[in-house]
Protein backbone atom coordinates (compact mmCIF):
# COMPACT_ATOMS: atom_id res chain seq x y z
CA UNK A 1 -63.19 91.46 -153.24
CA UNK A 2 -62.83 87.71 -154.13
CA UNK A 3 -65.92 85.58 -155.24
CA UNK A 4 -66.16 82.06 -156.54
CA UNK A 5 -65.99 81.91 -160.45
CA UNK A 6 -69.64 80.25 -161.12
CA UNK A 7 -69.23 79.47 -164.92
CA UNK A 8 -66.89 76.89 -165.45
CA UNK A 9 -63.69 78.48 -167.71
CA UNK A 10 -64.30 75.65 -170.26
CA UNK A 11 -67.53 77.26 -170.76
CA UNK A 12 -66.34 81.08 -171.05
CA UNK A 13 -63.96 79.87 -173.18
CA UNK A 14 -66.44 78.11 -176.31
CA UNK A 15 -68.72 81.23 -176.01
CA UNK A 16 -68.20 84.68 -178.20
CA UNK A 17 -70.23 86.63 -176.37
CA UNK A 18 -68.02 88.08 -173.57
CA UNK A 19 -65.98 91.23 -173.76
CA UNK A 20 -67.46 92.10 -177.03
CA UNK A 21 -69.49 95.57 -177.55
CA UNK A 22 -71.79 97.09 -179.91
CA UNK A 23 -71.00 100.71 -178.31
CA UNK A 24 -68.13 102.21 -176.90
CA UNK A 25 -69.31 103.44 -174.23
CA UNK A 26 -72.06 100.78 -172.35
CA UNK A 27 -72.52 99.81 -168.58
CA UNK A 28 -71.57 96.28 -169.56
CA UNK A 29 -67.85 97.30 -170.12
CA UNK A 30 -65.68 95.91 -167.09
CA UNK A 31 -65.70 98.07 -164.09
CA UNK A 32 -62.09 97.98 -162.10
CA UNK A 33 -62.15 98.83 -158.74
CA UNK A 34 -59.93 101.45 -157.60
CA UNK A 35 -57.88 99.24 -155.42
CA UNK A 36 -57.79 97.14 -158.77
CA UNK A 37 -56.98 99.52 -161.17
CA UNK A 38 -53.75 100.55 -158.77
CA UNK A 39 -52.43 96.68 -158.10
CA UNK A 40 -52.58 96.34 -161.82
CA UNK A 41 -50.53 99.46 -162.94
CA UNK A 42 -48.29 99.16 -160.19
CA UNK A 43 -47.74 95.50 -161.49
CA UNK A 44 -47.58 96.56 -164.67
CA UNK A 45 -50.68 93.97 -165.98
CA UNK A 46 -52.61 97.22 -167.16
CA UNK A 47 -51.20 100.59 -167.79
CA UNK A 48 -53.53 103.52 -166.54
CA UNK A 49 -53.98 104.48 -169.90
CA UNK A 50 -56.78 101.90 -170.17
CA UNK A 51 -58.91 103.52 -168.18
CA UNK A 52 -61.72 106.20 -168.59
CA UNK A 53 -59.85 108.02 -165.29
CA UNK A 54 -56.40 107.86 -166.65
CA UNK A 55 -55.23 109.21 -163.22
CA UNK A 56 -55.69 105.98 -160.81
CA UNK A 57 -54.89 108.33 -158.27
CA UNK A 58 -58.44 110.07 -158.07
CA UNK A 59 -60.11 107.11 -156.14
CA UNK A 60 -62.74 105.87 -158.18
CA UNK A 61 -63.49 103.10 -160.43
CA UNK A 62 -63.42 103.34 -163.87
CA UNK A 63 -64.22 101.30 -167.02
CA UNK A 64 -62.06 100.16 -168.74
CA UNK A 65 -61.61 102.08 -172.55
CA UNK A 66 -63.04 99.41 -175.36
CA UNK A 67 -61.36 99.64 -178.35
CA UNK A 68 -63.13 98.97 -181.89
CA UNK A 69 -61.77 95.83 -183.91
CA UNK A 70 -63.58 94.39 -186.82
CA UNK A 71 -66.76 96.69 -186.29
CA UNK A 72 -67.53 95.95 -182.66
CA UNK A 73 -65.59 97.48 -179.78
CA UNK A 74 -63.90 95.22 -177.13
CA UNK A 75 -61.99 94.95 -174.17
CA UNK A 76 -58.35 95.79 -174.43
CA UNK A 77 -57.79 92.93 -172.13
CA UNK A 78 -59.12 90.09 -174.50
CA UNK A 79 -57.86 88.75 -177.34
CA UNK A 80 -60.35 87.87 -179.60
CA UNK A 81 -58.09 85.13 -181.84
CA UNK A 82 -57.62 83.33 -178.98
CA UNK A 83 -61.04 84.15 -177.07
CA UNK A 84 -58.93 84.36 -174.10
CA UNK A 85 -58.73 87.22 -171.06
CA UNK A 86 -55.07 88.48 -171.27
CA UNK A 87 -55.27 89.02 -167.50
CA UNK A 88 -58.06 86.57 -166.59
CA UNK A 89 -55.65 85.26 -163.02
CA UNK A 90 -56.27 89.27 -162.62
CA UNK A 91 -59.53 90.31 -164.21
CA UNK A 92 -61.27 92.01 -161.39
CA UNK A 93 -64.34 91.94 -159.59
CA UNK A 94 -66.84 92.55 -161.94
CA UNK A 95 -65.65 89.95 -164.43
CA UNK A 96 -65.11 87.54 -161.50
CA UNK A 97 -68.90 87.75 -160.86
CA UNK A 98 -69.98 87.58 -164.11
CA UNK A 99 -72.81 86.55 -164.93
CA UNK A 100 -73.81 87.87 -162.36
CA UNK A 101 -74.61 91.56 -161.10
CA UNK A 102 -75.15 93.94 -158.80
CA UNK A 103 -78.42 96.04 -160.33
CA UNK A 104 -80.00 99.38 -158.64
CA UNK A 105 -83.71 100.20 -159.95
CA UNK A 106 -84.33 103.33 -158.23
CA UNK A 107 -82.65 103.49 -154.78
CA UNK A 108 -82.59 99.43 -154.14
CA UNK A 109 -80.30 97.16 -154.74
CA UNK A 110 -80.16 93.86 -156.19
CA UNK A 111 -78.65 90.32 -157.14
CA UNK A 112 -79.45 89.90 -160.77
CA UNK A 113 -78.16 87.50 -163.86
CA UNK A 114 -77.68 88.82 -167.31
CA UNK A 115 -80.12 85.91 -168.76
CA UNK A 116 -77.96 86.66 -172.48
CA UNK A 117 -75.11 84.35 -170.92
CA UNK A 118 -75.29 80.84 -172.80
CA UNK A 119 -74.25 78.46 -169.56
CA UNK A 120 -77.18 80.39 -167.66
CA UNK A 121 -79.43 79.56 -170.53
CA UNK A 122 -78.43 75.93 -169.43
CA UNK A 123 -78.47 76.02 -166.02
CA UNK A 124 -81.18 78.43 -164.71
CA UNK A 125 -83.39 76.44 -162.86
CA UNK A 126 -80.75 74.26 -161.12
CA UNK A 127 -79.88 73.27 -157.41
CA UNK A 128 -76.13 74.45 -158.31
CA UNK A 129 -77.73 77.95 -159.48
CA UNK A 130 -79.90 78.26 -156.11
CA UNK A 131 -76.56 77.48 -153.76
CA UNK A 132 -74.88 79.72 -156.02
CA UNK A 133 -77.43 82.67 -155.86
CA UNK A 134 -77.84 81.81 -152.21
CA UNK A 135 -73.55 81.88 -151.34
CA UNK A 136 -73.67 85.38 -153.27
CA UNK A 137 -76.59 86.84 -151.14
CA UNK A 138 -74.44 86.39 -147.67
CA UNK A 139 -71.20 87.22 -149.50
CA UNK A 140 -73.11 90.58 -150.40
CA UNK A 141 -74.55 90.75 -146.72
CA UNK A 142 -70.83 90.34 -145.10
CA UNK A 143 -69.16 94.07 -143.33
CA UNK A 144 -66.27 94.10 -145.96
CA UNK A 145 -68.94 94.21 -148.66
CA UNK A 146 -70.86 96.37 -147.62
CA UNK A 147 -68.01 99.04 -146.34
CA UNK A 148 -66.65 98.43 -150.20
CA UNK A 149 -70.07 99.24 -151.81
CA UNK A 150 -70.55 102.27 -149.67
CA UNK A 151 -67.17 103.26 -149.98
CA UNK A 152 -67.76 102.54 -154.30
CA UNK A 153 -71.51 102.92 -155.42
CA UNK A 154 -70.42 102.36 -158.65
CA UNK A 155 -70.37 98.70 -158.07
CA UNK A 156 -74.27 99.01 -158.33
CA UNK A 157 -75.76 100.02 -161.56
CA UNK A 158 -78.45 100.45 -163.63
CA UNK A 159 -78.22 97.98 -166.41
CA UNK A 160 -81.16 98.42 -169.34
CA UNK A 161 -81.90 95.15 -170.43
CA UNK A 162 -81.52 91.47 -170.54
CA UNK A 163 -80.92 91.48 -166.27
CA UNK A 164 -82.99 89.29 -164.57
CA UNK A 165 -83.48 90.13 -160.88
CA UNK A 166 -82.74 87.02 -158.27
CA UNK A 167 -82.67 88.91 -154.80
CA UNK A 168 -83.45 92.50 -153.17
CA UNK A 169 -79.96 92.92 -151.35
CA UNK A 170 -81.49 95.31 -148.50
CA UNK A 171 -77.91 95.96 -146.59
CA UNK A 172 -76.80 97.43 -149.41
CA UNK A 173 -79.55 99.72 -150.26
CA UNK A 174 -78.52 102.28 -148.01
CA UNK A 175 -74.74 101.60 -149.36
CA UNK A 176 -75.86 103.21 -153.28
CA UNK A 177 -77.84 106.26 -152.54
């Protein structure tokens, strides 16, 4: 699943608050698809390792194992010196979309913004935000998507705080339960 990158790069890049992680294990770590995790160990970008399923054969996806550096835990695939994504022409879905989500609260699902992100602090109330938010409700409403959410629930999760909800996504309520 492809998406238009929404924050400009220029942006990501002068922020610190990315890939970084007061836990080990949180919701907010990157989720790979399964599809991604196998194109990047078969490529070699990521070994399986990485992964909380080290076996990319079982057909899930799986986050991606933080590891701790200078008291915080972060992605294996960032380097903090640099603030740069080792594999950002590869990151996958999740970070793609960024900073925005796909949130379940009971047995709905929805489009939602983590309001912590600096460039939405900025932009919130824009015309570029509301043709964003709009392109990313029919993306979500489109057959492939909703075949890949069925066929990967994970992709919807519970997230406990700083989420803002934008849009009930109703085709793909039936897609998480």
């Amino acid at each position: 699943m492809k998406v238009k990158q929404f924050v400009p790069e220029k942006e990501c890049l002068s922020c610190h608050g990315c890939c970084r992680y007061s836990q080990k294990q949180t919701v907010w770590a990157p989720l790979f698809l399964f599809d991604e995790i196998v194109e990047l160990t078969a490529k070699n970008i990521v070994p399986c390792s990485l992964f909380t399923h080290a076996d990319a054969r079982c057909g899930e996806a799986a986050r991606i194992n933080l590891v701790e550096a200078g008291g915080q835990f972060i992605c294996p695939c960032f380097d903090p010196e640099a603030n740069k994504c080792k594999i950002y022409a590869h990151r996958p879905f999740d970070c793609l979309l960024y900073p925005f989500l796909l949130a379940r609260k009971g047995d709905q699902a929805y489009l939602a913004v983590d309001e912590n992100c600096p460039y939405i602090k900025k932009i919130s109330s824009t015309q570029g935000m509301l043709d964003y938010v709009q392109y990313l409700v029919e993306f979500f409403s489109s057959g492939d998507i909703i075949k890949a959410v069925k066929d990967d629930p994970r992709i919807v999760q519970e997230y406990p705080h700083g989420v803002k909800i934008l849009a009930l996504l109703p085709k793909l309520t039936g897609s998480i339960m």
